[in-house]
C-alpha atoms as a PDB file:
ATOM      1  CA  UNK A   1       0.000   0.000   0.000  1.00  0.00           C
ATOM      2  CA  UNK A   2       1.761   3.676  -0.768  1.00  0.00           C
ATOM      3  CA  UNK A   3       2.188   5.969   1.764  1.00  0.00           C
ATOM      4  CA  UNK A   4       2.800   3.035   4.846  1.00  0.00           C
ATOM      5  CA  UNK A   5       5.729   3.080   7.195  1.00  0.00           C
ATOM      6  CA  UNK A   6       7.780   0.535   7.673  1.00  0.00           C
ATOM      7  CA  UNK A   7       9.985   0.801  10.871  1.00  0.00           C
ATOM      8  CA  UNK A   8       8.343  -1.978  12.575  1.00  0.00           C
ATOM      9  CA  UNK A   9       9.388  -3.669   9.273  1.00  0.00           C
ATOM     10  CA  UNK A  10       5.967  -5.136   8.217  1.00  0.00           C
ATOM     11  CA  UNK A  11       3.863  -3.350   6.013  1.00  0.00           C
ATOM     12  CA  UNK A  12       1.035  -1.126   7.662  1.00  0.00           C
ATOM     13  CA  UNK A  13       2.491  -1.480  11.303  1.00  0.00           C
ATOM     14  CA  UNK A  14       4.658   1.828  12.701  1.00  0.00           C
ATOM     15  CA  UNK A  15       6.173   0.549  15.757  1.00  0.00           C
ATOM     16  CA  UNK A  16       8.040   4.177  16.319  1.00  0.00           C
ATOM     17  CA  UNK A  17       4.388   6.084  17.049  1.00  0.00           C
ATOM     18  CA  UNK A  18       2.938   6.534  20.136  1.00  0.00           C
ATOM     19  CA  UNK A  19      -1.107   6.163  20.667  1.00  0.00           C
ATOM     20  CA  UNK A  20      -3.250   8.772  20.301  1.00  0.00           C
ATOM     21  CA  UNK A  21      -4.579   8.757  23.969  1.00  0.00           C
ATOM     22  CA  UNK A  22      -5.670   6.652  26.779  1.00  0.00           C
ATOM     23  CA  UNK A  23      -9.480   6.561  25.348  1.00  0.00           C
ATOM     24  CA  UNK A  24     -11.514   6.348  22.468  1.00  0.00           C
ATOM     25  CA  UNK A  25     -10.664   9.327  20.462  1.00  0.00           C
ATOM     26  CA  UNK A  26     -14.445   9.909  18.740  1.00  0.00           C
ATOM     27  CA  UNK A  27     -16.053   8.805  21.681  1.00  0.00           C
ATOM     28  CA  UNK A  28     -13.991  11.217  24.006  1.00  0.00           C
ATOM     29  CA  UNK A  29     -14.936  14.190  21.249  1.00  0.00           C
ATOM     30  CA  UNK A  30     -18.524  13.146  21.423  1.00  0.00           C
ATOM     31  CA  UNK A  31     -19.437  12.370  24.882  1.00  0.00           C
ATOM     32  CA  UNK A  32     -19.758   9.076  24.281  1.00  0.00           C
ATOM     33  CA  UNK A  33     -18.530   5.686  25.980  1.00  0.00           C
ATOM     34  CA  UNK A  34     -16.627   2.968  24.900  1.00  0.00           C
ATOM     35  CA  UNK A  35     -16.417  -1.412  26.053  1.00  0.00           C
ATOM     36  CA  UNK A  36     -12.405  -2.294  25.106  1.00  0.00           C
ATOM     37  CA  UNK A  37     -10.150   0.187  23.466  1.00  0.00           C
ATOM     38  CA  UNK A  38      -7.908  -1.344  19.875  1.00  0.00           C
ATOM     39  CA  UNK A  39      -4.650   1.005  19.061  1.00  0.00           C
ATOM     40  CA  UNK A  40      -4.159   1.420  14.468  1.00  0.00           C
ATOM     41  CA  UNK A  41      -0.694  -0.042  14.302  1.00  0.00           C
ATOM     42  CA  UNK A  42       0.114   2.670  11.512  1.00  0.00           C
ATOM     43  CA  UNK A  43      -0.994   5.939  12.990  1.00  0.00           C
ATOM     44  CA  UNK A  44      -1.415   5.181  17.029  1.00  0.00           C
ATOM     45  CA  UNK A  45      -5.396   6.219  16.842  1.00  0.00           C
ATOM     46  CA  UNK A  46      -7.213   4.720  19.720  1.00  0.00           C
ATOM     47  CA  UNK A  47     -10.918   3.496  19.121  1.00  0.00           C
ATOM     48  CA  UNK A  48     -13.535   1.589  20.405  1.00  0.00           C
ATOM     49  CA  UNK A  49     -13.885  -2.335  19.798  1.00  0.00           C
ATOM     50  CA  UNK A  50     -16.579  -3.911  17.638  1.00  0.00           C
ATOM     51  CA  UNK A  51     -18.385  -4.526  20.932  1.00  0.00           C
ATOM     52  CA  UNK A  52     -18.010  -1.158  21.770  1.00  0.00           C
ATOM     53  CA  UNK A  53     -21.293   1.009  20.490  1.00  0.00           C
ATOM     54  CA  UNK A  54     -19.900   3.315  18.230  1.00  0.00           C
ATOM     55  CA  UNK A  55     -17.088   0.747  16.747  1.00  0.00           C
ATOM     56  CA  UNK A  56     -14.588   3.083  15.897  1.00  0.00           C
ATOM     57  CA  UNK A  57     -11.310   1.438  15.613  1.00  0.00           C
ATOM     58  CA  UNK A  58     -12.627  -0.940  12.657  1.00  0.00           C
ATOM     59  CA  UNK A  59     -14.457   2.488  11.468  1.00  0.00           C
ATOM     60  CA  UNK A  60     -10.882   3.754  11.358  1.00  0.00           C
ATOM     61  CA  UNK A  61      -9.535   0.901   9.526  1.00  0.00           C
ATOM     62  CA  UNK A  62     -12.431   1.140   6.368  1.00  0.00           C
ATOM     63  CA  UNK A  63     -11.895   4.895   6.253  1.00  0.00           C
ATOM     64  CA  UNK A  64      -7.667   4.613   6.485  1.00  0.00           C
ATOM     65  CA  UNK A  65      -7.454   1.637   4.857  1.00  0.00           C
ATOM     66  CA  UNK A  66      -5.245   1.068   8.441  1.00  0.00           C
ATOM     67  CA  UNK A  67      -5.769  -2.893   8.752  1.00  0.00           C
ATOM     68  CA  UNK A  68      -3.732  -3.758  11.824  1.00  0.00           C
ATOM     69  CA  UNK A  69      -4.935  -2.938  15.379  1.00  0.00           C
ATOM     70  CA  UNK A  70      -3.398  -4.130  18.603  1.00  0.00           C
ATOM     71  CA  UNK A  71      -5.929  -4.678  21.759  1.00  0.00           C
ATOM     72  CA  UNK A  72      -5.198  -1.286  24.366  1.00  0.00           C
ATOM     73  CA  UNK A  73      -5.952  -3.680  27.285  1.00  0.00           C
ATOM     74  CA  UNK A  74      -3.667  -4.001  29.876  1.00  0.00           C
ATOM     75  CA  UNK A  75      -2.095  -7.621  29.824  1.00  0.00           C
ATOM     76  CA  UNK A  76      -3.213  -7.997  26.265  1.00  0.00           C
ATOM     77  CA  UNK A  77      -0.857  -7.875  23.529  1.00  0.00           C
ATOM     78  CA  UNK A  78      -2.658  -9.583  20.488  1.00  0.00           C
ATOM     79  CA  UNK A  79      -3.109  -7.816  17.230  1.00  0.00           C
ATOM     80  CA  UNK A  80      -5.844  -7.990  14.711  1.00  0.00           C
ATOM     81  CA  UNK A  81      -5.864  -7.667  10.660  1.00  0.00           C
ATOM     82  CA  UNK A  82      -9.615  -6.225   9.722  1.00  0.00           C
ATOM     83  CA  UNK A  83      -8.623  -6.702   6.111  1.00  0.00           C
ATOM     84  CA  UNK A  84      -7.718 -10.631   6.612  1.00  0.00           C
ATOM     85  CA  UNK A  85     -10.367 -11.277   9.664  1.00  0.00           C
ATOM     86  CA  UNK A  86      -7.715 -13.067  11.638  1.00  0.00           C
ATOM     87  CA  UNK A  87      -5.005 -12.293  14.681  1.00  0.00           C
ATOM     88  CA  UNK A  88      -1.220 -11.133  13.515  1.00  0.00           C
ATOM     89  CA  UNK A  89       1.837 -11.221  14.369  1.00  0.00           C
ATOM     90  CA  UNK A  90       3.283  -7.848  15.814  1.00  0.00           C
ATOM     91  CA  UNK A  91       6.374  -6.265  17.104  1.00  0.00           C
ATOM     92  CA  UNK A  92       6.315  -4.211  20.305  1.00  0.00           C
ATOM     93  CA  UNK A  93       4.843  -0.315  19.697  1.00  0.00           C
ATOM     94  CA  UNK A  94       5.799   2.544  21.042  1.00  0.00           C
ATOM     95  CA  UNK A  95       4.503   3.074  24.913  1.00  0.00           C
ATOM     96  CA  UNK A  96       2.337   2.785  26.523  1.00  0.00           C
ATOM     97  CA  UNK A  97       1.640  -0.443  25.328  1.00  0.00           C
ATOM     98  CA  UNK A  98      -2.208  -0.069  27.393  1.00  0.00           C
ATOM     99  CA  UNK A  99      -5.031   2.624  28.475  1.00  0.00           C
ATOM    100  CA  UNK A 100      -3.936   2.733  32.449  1.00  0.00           C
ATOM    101  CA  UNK A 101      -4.653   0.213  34.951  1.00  0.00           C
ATOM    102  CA  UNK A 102      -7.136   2.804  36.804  1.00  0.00           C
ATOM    103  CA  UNK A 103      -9.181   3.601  33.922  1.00  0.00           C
ATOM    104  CA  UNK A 104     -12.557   1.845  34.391  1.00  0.00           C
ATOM    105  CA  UNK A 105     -13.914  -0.633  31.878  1.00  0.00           C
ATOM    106  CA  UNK A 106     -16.389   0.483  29.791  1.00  0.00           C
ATOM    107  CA  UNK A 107     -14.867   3.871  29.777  1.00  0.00           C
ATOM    108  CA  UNK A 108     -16.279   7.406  28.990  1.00  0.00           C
ATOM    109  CA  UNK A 109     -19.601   8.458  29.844  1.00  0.00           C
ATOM    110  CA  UNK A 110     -21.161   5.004  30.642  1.00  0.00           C
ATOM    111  CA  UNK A 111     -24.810   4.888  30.731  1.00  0.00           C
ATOM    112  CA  UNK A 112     -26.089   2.687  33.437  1.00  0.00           C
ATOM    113  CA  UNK A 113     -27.436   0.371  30.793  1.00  0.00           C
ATOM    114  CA  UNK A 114     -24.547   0.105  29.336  1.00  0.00           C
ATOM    115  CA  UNK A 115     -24.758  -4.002  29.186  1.00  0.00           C
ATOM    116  CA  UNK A 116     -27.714  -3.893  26.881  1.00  0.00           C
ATOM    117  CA  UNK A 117     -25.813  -1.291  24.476  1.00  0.00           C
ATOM    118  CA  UNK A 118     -22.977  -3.654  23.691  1.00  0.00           C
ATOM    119  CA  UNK A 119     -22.613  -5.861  20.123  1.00  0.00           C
ATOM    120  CA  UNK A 120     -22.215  -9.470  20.673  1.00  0.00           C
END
């Protein structure tokens, strides 16, 4: 794909950029609330799982054309290719490598319903 960086040395994955936050980017702009939090491999954006709502990280990957997310859970360290539906292989990103320990799960403004909201 033009444009990617390589430093992680495989294509679409920029091991040298930092995330974008400690929560869901979109949700944090909208007052919104998010389940587990995925960090773009390429650009360090942090969205929203497919659980989550609003689903932003895979939103981020059809509008980028970013494929490869790592989970932004702490004691998680999988990553995920949208384009190829399947879990990757990944070198270690930039830190931090999670949101914070103290951040709550869900995160944001949680409704107190919030169990209902989620996609299964």
């Amino acid at each position: 794909m033009a444009g990617m960086t390589e430093n992680s040395g495989t294509p679409g994955i920029d091991s040298t950029v930092p995330p974008s936050g400690t929560g869901c980017v979109e949700c944090l702009e909208a007052g919104g609330w998010w389940f587990h939090l995925r960090r773009c491999a390429q650009c360090g954006h942090i969205g929203c799982c497919d659980s989550s709502p609003a689903q932003h990280a895979s939103a981020h990957a059809t509008e980028t054309g970013h494929q490869i997310v790592r989970s932004f859970e702490p004691g998680e360290d999988w990553f995920w290719h949208y384009g190829e539906s399947e879990y990757y292989d990944g070198p270690t990103l930039a830190p931090p490598a999670a949101r914070p320990d103290t951040q709550p799960v869900p995160g944001g403004n949680v409704p107190t319903d919030w169990q209902s909201k989620l996609h299964r």
